[in-house]
Protein backbone atom coordinates (compact mmCIF):
# COMPACT_ATOMS: atom_id res chain seq x y z
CA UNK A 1 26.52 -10.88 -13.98
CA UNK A 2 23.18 -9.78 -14.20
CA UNK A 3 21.92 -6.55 -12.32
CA UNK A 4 20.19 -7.37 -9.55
CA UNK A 5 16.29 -6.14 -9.22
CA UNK A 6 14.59 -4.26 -7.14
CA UNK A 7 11.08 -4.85 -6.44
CA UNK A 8 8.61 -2.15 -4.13
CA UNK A 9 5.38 -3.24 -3.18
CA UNK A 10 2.37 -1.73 -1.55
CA UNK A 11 0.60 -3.26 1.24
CA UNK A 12 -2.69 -2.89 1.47
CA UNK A 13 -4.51 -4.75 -1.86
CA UNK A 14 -1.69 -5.74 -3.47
CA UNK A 15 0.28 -7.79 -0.57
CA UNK A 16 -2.80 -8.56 1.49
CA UNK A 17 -6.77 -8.33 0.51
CA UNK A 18 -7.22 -5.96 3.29
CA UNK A 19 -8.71 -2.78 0.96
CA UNK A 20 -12.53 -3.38 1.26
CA UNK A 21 -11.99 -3.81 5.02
CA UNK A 22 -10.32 -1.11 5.58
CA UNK A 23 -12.67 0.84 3.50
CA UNK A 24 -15.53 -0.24 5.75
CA UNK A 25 -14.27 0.01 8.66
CA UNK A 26 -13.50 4.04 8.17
CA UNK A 27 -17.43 3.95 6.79
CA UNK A 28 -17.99 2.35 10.25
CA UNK A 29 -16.08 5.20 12.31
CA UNK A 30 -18.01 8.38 10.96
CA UNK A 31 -21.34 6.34 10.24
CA UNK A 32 -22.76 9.08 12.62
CA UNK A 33 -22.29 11.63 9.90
CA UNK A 34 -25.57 11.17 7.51
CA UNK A 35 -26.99 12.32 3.78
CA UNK A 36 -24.53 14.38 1.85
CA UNK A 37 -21.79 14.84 4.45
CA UNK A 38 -21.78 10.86 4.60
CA UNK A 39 -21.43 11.03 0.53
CA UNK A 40 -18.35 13.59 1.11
CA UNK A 41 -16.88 11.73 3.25
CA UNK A 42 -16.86 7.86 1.29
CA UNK A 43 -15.67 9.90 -1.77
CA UNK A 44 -12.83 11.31 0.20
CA UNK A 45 -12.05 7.35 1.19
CA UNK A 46 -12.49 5.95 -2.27
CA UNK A 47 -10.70 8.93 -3.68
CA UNK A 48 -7.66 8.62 -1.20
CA UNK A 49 -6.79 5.17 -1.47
CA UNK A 50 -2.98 4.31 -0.52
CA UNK A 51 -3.29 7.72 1.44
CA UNK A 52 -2.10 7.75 5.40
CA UNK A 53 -5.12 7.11 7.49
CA UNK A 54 -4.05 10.31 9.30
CA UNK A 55 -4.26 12.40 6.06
CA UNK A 56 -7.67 11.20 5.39
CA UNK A 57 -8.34 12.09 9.09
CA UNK A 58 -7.31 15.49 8.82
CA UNK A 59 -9.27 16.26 5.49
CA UNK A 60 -12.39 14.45 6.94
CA UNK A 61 -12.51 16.48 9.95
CA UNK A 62 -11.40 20.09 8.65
CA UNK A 63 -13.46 19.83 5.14
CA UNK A 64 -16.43 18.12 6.14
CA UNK A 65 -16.40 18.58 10.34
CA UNK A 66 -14.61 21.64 9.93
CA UNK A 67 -12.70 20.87 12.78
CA UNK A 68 -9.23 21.38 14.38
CA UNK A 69 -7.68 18.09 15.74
CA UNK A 70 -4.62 17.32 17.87
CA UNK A 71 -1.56 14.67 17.28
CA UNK A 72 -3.49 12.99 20.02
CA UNK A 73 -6.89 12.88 18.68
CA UNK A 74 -5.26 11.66 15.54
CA UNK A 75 -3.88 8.83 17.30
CA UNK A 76 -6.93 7.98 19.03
CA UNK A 77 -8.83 7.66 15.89
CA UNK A 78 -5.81 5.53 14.32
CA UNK A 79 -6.08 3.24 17.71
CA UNK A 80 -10.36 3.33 17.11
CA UNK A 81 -9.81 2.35 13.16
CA UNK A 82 -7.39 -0.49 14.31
CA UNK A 83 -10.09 -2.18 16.59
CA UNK A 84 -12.11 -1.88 13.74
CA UNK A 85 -10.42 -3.15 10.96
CA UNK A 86 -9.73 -6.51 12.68
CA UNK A 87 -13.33 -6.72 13.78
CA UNK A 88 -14.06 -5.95 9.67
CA UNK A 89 -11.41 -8.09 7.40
CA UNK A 90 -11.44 -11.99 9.49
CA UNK A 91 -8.49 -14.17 7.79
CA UNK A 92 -5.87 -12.63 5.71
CA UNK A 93 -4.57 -14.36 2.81
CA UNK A 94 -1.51 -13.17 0.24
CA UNK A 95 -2.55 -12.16 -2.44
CA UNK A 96 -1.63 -13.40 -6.18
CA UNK A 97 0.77 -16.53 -5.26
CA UNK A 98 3.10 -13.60 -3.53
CA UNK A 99 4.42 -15.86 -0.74
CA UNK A 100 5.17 -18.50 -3.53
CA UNK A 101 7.10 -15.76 -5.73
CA UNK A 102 9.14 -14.51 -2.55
CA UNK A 103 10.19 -17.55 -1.53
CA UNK A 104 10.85 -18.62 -5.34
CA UNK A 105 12.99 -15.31 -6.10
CA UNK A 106 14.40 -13.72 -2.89
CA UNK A 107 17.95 -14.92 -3.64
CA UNK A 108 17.86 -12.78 -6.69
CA UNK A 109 15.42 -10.28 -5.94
CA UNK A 110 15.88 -7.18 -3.52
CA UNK A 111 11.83 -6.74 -2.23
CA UNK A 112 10.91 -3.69 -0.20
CA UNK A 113 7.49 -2.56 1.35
CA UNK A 114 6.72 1.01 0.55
CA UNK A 115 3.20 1.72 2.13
CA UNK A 116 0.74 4.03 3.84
CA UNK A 117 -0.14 1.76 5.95
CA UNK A 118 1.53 1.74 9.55
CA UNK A 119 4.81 0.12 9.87
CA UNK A 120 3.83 -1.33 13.33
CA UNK A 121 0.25 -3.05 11.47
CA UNK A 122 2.61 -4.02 8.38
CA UNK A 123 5.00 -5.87 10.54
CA UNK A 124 2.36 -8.12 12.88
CA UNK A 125 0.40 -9.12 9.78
CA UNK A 126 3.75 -10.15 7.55
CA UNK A 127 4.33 -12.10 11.08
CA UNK A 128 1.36 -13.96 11.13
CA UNK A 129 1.84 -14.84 7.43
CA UNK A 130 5.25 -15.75 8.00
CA UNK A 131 6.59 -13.88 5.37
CA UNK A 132 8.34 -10.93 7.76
CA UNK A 133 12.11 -12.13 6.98
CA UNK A 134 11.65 -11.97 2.75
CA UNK A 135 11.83 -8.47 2.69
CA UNK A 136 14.95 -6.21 2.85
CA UNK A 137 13.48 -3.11 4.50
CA UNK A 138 10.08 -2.03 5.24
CA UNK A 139 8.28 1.46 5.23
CA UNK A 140 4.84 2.70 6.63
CA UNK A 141 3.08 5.71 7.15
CA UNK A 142 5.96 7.44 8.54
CA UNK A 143 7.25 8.46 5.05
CA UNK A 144 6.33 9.39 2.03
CA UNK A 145 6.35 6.41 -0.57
CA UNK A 146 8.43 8.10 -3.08
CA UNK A 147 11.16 9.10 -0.91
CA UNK A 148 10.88 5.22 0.69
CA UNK A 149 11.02 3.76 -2.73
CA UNK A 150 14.21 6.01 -3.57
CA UNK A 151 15.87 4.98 -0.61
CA UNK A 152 15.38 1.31 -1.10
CA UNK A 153 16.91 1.69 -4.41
CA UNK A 154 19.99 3.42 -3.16
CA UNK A 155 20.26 0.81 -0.10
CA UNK A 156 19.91 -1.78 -2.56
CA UNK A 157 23.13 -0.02 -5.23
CA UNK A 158 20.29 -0.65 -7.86
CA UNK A 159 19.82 1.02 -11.46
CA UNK A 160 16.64 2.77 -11.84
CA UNK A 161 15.76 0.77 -14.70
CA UNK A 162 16.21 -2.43 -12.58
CA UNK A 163 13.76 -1.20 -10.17
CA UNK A 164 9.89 -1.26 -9.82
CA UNK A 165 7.07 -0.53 -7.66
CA UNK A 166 3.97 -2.34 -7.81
CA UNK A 167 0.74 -1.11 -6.46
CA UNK A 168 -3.24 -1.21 -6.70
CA UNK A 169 -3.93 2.85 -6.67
CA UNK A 170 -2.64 5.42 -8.87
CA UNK A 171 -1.25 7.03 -5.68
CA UNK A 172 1.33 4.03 -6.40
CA UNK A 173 1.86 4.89 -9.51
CA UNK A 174 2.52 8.92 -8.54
CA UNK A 175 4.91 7.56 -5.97
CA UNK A 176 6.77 5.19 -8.57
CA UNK A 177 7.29 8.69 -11.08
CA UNK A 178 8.35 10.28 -8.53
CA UNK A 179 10.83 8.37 -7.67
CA UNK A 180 12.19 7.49 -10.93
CA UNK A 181 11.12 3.86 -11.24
CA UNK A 182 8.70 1.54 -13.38
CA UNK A 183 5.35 0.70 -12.08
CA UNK A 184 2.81 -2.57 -12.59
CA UNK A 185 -0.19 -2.23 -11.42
CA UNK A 186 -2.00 -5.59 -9.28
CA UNK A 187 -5.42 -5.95 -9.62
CA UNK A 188 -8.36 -4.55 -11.91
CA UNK A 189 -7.97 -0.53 -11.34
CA UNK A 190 -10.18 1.05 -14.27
CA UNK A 191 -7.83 4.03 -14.18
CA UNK A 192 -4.44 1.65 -15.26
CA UNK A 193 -6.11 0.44 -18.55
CA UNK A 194 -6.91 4.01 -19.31
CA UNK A 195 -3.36 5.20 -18.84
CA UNK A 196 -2.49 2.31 -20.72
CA UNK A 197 -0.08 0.79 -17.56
CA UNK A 198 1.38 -2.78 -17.68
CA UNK A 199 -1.01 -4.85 -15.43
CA UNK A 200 -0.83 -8.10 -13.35
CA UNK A 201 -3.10 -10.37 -11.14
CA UNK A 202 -0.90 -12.93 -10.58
CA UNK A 203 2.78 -12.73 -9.20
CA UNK A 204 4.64 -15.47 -11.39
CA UNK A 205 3.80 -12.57 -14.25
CA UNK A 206 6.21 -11.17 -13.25
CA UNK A 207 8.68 -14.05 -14.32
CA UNK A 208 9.87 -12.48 -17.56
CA UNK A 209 11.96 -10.08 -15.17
CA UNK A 210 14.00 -12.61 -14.17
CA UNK A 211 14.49 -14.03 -17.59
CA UNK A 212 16.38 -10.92 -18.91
């Protein structure tokens, strides 16, 4: 019998096109801020991509505010960036021919949702989508992707070589090493041609997995 696979996936940009809204919307929330602190503070953004929104909080406000701020500040500002993003990003749609894939391979496939992204936001867009009952566990912001990718794996009684995670930031990729497992990028990151890392756009790429 052939091994079963695992496939991890982020959320944000690889699942749904949600990036560039997200993006904005955090440009929207310290558009107060102006000249170079403004610069500082869309390279942290850029730079941090598939980060917790409350770690990009935190370095925001002490490197560039140079500010202490409480568990409940930091929950205001998620509750702020929320409002926000849905005012920002409109329709979601899946990205790649995903929904087609899951349905298409869920039998045989083991898919997990490691992301930085809340679980709580995670779980009422895969709702909407109608996609929330195709994955076998889900992870947000709550804990590290590495250690979420390694658990999935273990849950699942999966080899390491039978498992992957697939992501649009090299923050994916550093969580994918760290836990042990292959990563393919999604998308058109500049950095994963120059490290040389196996690329897709489209889902049913992914195909030849199943074919081993």
């Amino acid at each position: 019998m052939q091994p079963r696979l695992v496939i991890c996936l982020d959320f944000d940009g690889t699942i749904i096109d949600s990036a560039a809204a997200k993006l904005r919307a955090f440009e929207r929330m310290f558009s107060f801020l102006k000249g170079q602190d403004f610069i500082l503070v869309k390279d942290i953004l850029v730079n941090n991509q598939g980060v917790p929104r409350e770690k990009k909080f935190l370095k925001i406000y002490h490197e560039i505010l140079q500010e202490d701020i409480s568990k409940d500040m930091l929950d205001h500002l998620s509750d702020q960036l929320d409002i926000l993003i849905r005012m920002e990003e409109g329709e979601v749609e899946v990205l790649g021919g995903l929904d087609k894939f899951l349905n298409q391979h869920s039998e045989e496939v083991d898919f997990y949702i490691a992301s930085a992204a809340p679980k709580k936001e995670i779980m009422t867009k895969l709702k909407s989508l109608g996609l929330q009952n195709l994955f076998k566990g889900i992870s947000g912001s709550e804990r590290p992707k590495s250690d979420s990718i390694a658990a999935f794996v273990k849950q699942s009684k999966c080899k390491l070589s039978q498992a992957y995670m697939i992501g649009d930031t090299l923050n994916d990729y550093v969580a994918a090493n760290d836990a042990g497992v292959q990563f393919i990028g999604f998308g058109s990151e500049v950095e994963f041609v120059n490290k040389n890392l196996r690329i897709i756009k489209e889902y049913k790429e992914l195909n030849y997995l199943l074919e081993r």
